[in-house]
N, C-alpha and C. Protein backbone atom coordinates (compact mmCIF):
# COMPACT_ATOMS: atom_id res chain seq x y z
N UNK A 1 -18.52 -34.12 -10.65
CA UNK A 1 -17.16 -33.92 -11.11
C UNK A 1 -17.00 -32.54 -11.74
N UNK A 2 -18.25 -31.98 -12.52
CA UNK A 2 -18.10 -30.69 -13.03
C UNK A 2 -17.97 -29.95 -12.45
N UNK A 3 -18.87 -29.88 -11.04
CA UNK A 3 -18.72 -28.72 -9.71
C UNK A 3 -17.35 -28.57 -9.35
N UNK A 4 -16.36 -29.87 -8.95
CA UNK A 4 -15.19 -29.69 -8.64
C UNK A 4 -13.92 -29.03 -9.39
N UNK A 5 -14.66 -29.20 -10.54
CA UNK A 5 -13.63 -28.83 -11.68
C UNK A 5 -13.78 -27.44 -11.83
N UNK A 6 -14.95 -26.80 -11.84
CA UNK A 6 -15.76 -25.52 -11.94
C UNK A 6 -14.86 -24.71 -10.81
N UNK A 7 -15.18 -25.35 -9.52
CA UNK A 7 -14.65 -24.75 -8.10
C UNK A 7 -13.04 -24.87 -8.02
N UNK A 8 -12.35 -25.95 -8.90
CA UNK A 8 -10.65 -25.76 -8.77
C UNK A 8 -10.64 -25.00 -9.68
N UNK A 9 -10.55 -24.38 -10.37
CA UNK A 9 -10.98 -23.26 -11.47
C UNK A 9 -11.17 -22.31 -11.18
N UNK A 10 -12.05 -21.59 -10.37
CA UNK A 10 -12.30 -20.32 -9.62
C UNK A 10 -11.20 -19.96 -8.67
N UNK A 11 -10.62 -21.25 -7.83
CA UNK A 11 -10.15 -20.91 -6.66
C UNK A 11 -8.76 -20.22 -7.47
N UNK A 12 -8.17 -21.17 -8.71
CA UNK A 12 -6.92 -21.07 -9.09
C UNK A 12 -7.09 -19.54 -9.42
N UNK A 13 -8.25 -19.22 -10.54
CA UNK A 13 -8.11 -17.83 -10.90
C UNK A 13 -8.07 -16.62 -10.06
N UNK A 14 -8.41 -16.74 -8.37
CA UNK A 14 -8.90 -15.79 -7.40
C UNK A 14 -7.44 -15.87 -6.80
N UNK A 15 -6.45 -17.15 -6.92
CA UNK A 15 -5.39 -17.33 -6.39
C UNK A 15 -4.23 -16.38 -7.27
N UNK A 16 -4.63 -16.55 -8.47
CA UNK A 16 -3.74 -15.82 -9.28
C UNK A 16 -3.61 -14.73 -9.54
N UNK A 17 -4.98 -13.90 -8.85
CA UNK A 17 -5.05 -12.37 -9.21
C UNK A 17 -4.41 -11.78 -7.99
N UNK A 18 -4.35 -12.41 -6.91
CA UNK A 18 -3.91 -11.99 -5.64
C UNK A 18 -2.35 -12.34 -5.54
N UNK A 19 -2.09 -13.50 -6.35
CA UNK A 19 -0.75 -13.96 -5.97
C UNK A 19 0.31 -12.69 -6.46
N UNK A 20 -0.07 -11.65 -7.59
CA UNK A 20 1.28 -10.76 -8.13
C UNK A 20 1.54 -9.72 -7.23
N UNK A 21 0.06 -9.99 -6.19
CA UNK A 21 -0.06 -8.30 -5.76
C UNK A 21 0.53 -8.46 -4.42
N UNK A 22 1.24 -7.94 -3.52
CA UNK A 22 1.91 -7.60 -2.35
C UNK A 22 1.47 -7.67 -1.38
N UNK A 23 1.97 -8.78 -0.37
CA UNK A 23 0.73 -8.84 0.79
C UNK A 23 1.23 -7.63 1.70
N UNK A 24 0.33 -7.43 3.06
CA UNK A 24 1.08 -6.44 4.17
C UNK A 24 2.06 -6.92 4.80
N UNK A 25 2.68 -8.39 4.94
CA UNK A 25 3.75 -8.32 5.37
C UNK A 25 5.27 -8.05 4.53
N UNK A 26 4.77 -8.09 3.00
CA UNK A 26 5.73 -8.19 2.14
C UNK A 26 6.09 -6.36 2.42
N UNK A 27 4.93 -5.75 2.63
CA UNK A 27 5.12 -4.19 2.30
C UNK A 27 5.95 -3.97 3.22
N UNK A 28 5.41 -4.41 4.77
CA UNK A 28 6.52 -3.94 5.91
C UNK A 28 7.56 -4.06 5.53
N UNK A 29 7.88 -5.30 4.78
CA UNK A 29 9.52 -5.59 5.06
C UNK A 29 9.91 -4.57 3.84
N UNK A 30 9.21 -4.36 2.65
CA UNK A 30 9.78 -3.61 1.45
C UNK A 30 9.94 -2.53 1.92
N UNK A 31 9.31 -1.79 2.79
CA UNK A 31 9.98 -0.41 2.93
C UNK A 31 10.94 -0.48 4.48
N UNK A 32 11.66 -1.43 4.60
CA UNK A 32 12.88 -1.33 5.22
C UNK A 32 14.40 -1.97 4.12
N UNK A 33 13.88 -1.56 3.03
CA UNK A 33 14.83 -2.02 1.68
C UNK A 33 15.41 -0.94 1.35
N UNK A 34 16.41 -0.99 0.49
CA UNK A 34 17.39 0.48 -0.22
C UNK A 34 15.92 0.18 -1.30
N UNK A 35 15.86 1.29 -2.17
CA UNK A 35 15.50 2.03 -3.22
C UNK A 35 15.51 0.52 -4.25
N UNK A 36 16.98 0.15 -4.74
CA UNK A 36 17.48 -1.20 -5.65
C UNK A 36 16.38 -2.11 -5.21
N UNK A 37 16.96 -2.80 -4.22
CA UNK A 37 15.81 -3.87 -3.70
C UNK A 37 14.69 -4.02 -3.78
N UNK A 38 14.16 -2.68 -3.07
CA UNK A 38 12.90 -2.51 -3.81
C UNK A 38 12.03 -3.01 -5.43
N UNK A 39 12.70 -2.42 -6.17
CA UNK A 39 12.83 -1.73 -7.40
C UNK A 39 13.08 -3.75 -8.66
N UNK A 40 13.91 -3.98 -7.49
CA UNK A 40 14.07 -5.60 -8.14
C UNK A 40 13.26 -6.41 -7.37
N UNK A 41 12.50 -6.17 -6.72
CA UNK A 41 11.45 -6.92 -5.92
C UNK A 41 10.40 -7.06 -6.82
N UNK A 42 10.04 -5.91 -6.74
CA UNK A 42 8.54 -5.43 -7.40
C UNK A 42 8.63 -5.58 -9.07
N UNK A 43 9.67 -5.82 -9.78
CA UNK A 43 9.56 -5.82 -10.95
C UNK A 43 9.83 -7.39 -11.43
N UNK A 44 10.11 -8.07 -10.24
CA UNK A 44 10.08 -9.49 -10.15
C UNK A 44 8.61 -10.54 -9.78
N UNK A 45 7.73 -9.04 -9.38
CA UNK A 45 6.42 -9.35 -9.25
C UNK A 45 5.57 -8.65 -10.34
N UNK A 46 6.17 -8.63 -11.80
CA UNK A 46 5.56 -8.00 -12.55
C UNK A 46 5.05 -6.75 -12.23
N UNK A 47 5.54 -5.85 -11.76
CA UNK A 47 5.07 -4.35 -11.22
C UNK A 47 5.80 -3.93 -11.89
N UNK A 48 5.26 -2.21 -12.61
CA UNK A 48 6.55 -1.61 -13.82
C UNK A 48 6.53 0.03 -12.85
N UNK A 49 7.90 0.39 -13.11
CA UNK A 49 7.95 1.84 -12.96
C UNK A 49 7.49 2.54 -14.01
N UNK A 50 5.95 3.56 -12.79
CA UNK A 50 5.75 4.58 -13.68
C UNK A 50 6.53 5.88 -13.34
N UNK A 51 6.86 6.47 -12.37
CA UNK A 51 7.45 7.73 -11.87
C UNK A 51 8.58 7.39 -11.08
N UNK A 52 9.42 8.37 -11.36
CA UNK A 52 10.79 8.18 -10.27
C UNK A 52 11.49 9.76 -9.78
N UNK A 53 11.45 10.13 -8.83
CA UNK A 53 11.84 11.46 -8.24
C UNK A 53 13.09 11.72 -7.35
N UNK A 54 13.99 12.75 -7.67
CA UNK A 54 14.95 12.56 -7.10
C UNK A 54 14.84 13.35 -5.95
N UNK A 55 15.79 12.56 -4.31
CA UNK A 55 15.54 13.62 -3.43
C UNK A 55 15.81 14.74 -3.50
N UNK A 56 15.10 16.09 -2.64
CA UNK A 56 15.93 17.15 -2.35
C UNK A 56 16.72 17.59 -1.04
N UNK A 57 16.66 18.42 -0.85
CA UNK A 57 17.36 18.58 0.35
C UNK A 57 15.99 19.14 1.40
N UNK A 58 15.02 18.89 1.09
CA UNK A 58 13.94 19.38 1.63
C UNK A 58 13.11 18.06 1.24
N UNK A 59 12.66 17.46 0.66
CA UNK A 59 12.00 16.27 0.45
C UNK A 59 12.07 14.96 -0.31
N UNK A 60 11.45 14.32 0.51
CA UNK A 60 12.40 12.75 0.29
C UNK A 60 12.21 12.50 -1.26
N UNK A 61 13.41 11.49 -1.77
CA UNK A 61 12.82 10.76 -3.59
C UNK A 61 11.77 10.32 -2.80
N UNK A 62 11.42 9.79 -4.69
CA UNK A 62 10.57 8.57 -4.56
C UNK A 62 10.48 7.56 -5.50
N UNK A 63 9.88 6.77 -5.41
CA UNK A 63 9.66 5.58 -7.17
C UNK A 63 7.61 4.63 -6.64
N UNK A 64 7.77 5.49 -7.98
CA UNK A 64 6.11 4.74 -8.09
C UNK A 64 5.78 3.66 -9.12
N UNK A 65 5.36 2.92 -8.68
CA UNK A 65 5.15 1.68 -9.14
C UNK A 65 4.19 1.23 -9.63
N UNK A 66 3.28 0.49 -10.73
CA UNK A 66 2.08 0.10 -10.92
C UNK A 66 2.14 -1.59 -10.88
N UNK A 67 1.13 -2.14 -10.86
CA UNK A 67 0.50 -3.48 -11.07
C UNK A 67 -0.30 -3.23 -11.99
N UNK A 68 -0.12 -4.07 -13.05
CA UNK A 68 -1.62 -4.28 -14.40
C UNK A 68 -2.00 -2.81 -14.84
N UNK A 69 -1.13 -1.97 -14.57
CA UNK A 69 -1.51 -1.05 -15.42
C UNK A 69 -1.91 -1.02 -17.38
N UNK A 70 -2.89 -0.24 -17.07
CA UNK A 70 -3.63 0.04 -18.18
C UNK A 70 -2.47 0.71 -19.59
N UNK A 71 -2.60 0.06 -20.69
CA UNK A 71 -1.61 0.28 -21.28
C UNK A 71 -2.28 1.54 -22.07
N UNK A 72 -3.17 2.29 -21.88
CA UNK A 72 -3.89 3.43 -22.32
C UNK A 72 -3.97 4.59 -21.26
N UNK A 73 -3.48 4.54 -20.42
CA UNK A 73 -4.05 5.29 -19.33
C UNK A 73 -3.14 5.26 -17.70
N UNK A 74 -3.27 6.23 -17.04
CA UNK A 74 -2.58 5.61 -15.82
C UNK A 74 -3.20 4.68 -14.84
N UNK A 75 -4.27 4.12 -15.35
CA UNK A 75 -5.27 3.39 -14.36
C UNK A 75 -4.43 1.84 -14.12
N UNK A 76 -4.50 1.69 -12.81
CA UNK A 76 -3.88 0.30 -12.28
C UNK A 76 -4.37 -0.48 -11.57
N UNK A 77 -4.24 -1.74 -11.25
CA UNK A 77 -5.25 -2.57 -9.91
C UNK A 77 -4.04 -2.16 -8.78
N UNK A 78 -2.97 -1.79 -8.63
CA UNK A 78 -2.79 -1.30 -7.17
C UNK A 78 -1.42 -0.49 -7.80
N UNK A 79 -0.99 0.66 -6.90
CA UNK A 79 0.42 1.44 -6.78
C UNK A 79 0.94 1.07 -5.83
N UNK A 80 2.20 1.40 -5.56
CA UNK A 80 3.31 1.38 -4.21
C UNK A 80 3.91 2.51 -4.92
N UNK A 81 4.25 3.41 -3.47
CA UNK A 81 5.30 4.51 -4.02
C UNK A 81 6.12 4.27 -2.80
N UNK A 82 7.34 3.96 -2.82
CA UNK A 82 8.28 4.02 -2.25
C UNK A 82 9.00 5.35 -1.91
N UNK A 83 9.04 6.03 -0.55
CA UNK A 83 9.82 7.41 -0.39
C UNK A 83 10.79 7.33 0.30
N UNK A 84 12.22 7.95 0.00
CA UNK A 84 13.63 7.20 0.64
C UNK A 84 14.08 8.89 0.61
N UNK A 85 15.34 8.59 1.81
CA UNK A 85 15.68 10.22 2.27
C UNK A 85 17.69 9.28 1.98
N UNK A 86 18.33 9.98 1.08
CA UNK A 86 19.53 9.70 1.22
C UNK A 86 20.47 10.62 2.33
N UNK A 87 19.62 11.53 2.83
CA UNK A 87 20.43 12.22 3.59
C UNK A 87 20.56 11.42 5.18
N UNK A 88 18.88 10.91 5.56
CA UNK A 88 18.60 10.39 6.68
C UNK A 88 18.66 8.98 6.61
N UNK A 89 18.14 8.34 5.28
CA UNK A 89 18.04 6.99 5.59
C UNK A 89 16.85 6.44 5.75
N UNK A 90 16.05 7.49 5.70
CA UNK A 90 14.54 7.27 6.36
C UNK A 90 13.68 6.57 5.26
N UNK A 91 12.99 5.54 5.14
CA UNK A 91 12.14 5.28 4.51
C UNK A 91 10.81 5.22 4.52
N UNK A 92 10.02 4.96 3.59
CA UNK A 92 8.30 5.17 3.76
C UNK A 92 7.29 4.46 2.53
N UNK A 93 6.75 3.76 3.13
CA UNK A 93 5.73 2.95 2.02
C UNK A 93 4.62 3.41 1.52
N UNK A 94 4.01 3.29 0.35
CA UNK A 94 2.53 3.91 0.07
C UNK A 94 2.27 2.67 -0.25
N UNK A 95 0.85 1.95 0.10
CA UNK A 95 0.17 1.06 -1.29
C UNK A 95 -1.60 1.53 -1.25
N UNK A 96 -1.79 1.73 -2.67
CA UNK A 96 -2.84 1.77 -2.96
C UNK A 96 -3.32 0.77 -3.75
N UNK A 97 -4.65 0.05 -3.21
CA UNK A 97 -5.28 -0.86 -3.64
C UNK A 97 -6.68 -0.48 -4.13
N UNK A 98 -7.52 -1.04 -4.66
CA UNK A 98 -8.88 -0.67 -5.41
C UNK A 98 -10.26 -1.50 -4.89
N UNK A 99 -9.32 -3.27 -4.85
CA UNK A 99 -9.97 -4.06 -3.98
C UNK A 99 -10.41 -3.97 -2.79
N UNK A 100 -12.35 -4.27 -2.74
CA UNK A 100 -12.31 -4.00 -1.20
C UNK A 100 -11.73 -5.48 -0.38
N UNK A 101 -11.31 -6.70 -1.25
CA UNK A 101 -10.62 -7.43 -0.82
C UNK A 101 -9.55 -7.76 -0.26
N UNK A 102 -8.34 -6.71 -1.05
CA UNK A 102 -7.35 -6.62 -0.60
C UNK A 102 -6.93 -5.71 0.70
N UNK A 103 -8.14 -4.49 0.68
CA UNK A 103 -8.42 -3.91 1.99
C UNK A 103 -8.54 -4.56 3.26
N UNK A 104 -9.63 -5.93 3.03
CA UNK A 104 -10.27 -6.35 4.04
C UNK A 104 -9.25 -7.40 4.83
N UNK A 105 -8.06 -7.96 3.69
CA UNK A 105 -7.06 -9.18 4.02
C UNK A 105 -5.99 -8.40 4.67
N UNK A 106 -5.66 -6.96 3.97
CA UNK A 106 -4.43 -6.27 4.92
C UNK A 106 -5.05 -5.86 6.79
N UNK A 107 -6.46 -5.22 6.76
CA UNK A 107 -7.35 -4.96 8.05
C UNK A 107 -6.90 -6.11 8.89
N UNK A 108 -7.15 -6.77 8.20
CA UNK A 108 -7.36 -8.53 9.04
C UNK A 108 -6.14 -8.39 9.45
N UNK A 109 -4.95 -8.58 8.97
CA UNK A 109 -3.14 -8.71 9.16
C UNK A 109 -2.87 -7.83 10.41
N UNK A 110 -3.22 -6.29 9.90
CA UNK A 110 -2.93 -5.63 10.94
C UNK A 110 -3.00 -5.90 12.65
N UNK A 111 -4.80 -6.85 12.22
CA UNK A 111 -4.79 -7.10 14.02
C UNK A 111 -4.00 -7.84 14.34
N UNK A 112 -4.11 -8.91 13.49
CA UNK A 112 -3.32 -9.88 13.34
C UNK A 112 -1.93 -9.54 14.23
N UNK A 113 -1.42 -8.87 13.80
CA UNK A 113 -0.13 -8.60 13.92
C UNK A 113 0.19 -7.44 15.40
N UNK A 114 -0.70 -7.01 15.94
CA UNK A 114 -1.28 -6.75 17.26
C UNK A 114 -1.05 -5.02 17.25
N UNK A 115 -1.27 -4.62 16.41
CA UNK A 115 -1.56 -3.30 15.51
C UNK A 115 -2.74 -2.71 16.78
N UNK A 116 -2.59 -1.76 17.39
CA UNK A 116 -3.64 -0.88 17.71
C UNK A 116 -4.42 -0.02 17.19
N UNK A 117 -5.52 0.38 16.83
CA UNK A 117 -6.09 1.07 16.48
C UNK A 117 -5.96 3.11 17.64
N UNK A 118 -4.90 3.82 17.15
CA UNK A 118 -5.05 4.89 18.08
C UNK A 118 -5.45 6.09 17.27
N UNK A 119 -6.09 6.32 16.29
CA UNK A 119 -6.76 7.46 15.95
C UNK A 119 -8.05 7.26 14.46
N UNK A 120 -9.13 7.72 14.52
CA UNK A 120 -9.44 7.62 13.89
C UNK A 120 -10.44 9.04 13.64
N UNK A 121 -10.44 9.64 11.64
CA UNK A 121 -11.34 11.05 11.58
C UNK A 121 -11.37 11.00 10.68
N UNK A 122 -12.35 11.72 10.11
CA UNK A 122 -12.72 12.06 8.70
C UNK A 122 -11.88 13.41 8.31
N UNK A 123 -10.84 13.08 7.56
CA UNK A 123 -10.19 14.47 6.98
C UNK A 123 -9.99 14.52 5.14
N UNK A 124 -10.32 16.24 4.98
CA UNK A 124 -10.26 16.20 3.37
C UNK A 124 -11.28 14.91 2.95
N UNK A 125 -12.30 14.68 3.41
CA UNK A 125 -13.34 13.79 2.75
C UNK A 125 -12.70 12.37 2.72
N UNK A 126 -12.08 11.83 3.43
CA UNK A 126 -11.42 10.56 3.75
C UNK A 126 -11.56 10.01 4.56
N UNK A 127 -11.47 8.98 5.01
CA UNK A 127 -11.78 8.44 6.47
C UNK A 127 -10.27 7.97 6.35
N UNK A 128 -9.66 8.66 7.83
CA UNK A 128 -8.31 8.22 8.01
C UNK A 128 -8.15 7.82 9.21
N UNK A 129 -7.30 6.07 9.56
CA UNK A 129 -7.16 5.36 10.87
C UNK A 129 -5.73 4.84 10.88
N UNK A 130 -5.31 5.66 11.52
CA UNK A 130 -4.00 4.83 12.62
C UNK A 130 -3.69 3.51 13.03
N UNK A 131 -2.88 3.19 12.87
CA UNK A 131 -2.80 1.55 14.01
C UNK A 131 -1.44 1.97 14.04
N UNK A 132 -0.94 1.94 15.03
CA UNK A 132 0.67 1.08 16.02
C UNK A 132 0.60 0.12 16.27
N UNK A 133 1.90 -0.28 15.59
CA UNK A 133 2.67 -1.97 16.15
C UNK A 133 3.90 -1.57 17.27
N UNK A 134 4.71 -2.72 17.68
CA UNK A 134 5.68 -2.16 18.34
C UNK A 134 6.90 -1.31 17.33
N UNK A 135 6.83 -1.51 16.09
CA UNK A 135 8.17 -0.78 15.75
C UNK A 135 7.15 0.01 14.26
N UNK A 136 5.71 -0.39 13.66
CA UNK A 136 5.46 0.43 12.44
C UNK A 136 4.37 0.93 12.97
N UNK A 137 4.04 2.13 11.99
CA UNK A 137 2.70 3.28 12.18
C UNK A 137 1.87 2.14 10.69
N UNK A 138 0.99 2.44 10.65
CA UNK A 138 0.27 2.53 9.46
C UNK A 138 -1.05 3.21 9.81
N UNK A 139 -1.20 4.06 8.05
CA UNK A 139 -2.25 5.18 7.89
C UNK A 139 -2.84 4.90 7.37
N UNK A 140 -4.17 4.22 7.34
CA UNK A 140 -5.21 4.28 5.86
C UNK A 140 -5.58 5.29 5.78
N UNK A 141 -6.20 5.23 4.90
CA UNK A 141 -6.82 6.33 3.91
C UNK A 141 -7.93 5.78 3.15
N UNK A 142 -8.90 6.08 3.07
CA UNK A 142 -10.27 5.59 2.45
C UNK A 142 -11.13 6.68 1.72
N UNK A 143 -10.85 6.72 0.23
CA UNK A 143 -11.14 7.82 -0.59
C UNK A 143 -12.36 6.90 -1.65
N UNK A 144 -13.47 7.73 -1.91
CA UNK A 144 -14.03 7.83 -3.11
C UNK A 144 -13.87 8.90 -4.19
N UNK A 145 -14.00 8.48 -5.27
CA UNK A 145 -13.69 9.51 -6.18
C UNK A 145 -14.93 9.09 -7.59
N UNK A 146 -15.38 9.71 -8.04
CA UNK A 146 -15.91 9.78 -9.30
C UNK A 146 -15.15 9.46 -10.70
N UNK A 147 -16.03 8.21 -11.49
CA UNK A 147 -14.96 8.19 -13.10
C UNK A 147 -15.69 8.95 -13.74
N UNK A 148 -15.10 8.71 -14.76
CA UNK A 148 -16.12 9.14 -16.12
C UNK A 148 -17.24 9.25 -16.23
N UNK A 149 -17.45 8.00 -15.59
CA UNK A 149 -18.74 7.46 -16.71
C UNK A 149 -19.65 7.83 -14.96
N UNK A 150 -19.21 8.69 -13.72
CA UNK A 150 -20.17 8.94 -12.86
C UNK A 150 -20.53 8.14 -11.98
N UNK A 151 -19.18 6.94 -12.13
CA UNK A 151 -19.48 5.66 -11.04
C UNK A 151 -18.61 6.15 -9.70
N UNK A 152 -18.99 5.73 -8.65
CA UNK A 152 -18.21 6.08 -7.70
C UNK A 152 -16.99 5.18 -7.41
N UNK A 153 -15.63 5.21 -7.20
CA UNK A 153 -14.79 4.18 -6.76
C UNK A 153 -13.78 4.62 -5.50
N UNK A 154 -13.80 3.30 -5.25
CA UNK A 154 -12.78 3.62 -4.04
C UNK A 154 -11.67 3.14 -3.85
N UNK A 155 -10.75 4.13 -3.33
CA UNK A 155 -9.34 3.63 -3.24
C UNK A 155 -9.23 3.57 -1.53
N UNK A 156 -7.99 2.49 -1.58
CA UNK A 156 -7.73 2.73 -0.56
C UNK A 156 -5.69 2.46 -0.56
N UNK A 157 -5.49 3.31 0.61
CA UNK A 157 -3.92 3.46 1.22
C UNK A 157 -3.43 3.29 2.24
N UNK A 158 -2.26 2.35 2.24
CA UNK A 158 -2.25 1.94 3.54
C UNK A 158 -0.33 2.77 3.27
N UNK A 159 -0.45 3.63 4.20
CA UNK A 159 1.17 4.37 4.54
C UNK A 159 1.89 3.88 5.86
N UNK A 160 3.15 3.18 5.55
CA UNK A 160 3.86 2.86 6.24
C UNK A 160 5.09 3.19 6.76
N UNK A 161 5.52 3.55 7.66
CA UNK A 161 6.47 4.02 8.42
C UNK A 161 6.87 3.77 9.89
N UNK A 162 8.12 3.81 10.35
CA UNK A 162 8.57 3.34 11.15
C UNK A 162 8.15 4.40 12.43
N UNK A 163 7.39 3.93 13.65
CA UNK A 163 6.95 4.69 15.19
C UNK A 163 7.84 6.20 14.95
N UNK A 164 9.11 5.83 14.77
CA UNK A 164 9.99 7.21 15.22
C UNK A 164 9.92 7.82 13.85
N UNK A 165 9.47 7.79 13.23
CA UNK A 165 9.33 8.97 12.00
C UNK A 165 8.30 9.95 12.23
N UNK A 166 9.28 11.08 12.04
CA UNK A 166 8.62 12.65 12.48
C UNK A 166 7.35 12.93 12.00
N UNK A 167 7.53 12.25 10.97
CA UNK A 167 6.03 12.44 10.29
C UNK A 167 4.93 11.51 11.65
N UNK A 168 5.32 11.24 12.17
CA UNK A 168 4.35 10.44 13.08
C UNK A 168 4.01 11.51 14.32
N UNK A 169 4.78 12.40 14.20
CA UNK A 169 5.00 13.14 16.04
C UNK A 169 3.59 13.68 16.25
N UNK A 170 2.52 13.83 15.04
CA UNK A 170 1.43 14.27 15.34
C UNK A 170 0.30 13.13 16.16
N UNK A 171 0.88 12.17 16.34
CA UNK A 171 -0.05 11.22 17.20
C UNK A 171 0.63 11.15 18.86
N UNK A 172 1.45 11.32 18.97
CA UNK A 172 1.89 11.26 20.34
C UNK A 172 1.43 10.72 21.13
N UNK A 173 1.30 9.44 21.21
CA UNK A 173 0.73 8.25 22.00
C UNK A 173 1.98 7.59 22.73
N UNK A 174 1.37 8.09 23.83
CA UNK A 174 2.89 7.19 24.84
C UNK A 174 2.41 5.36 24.79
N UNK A 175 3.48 5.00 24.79
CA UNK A 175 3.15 3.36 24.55
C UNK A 175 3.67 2.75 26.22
């Protein structure tokens, strides 16, 4: 009876650390939201604004977001930066996660979701991979970085945007 109790216990706490944080299908749909929506989404999932940027006429706003941020520091268990063009309309997702869990559950989705894999390279010390769906791009990004204390950590980013965004024209993959 203790094992079971032990094991509904673990599962609830592993359920609860994952439940605030944003799955990949929640992200797709969040960055086809106005700015508001957004903004009342994520703060309905306990996420607080740390940064907010207004567009220019040369580059898109934005609003950055934390989860469990550190009330000492800018350190967080994941960001979203949301980038919106009021001139175009255009929108664009960032999420950065820390978990190699939450890495491994969005990976999984992507195939899931019949995501191609069409580029993959090591740039600026990153390992960066492509996938196309029929209507989104997504970019990881796979960074280590050094703390303080000389430990190595890794982030990772998954950037989302819609096939026809210019920012994409550098893959030119006929479908």
């Amino acid at each position: 009876m203790r094992k079971y109790l032990i094991l509904l216990i673990s599962v609830i706490s592993i359920h609860n650390s994952f439940s605030q944080n944003v799955s990949l299908d929640e992200a797709i749909t969040l960055r086809k939201k106005s700015l508001a929506e957004v903004e009342e989404y994520l703060t309905s999932k306990n996420w607080s604004l740390v940064l907010a940027e207004d567009p220019t006429e040369d580059d898109m706003g934005m609003a950055n977001f934390a989860f469990e941020k550190s009330a000492y520091d800018d350190k967080a268990q994941a960001f979203i930066t949301f980038y919106y063009s009021a001139r175009s309309g255009r929108t664009r997702l960032d999420v950065q996660v820390h978990k190699k869990e939450i890495y491994t559950s969005y990976i999984n989705r992507i195939k899931v979701l019949g995501c191609k894999l069409i580029k993959s390279k090591i740039e600026d010390n990153k390992i960066i991979k492509v996938y196309r769906g029929k209507t989104t791009t997504i970019e990881i990004s796979i960074a280590t970085q050094k703390d303080s204390f000389d430990s190595t950590k890794t982030s990772y980013h998954f950037f989302i945007t819609e096939n026809e965004d210019s920012i994409n024209d550098e893959y030119n993959i006929e479908e």
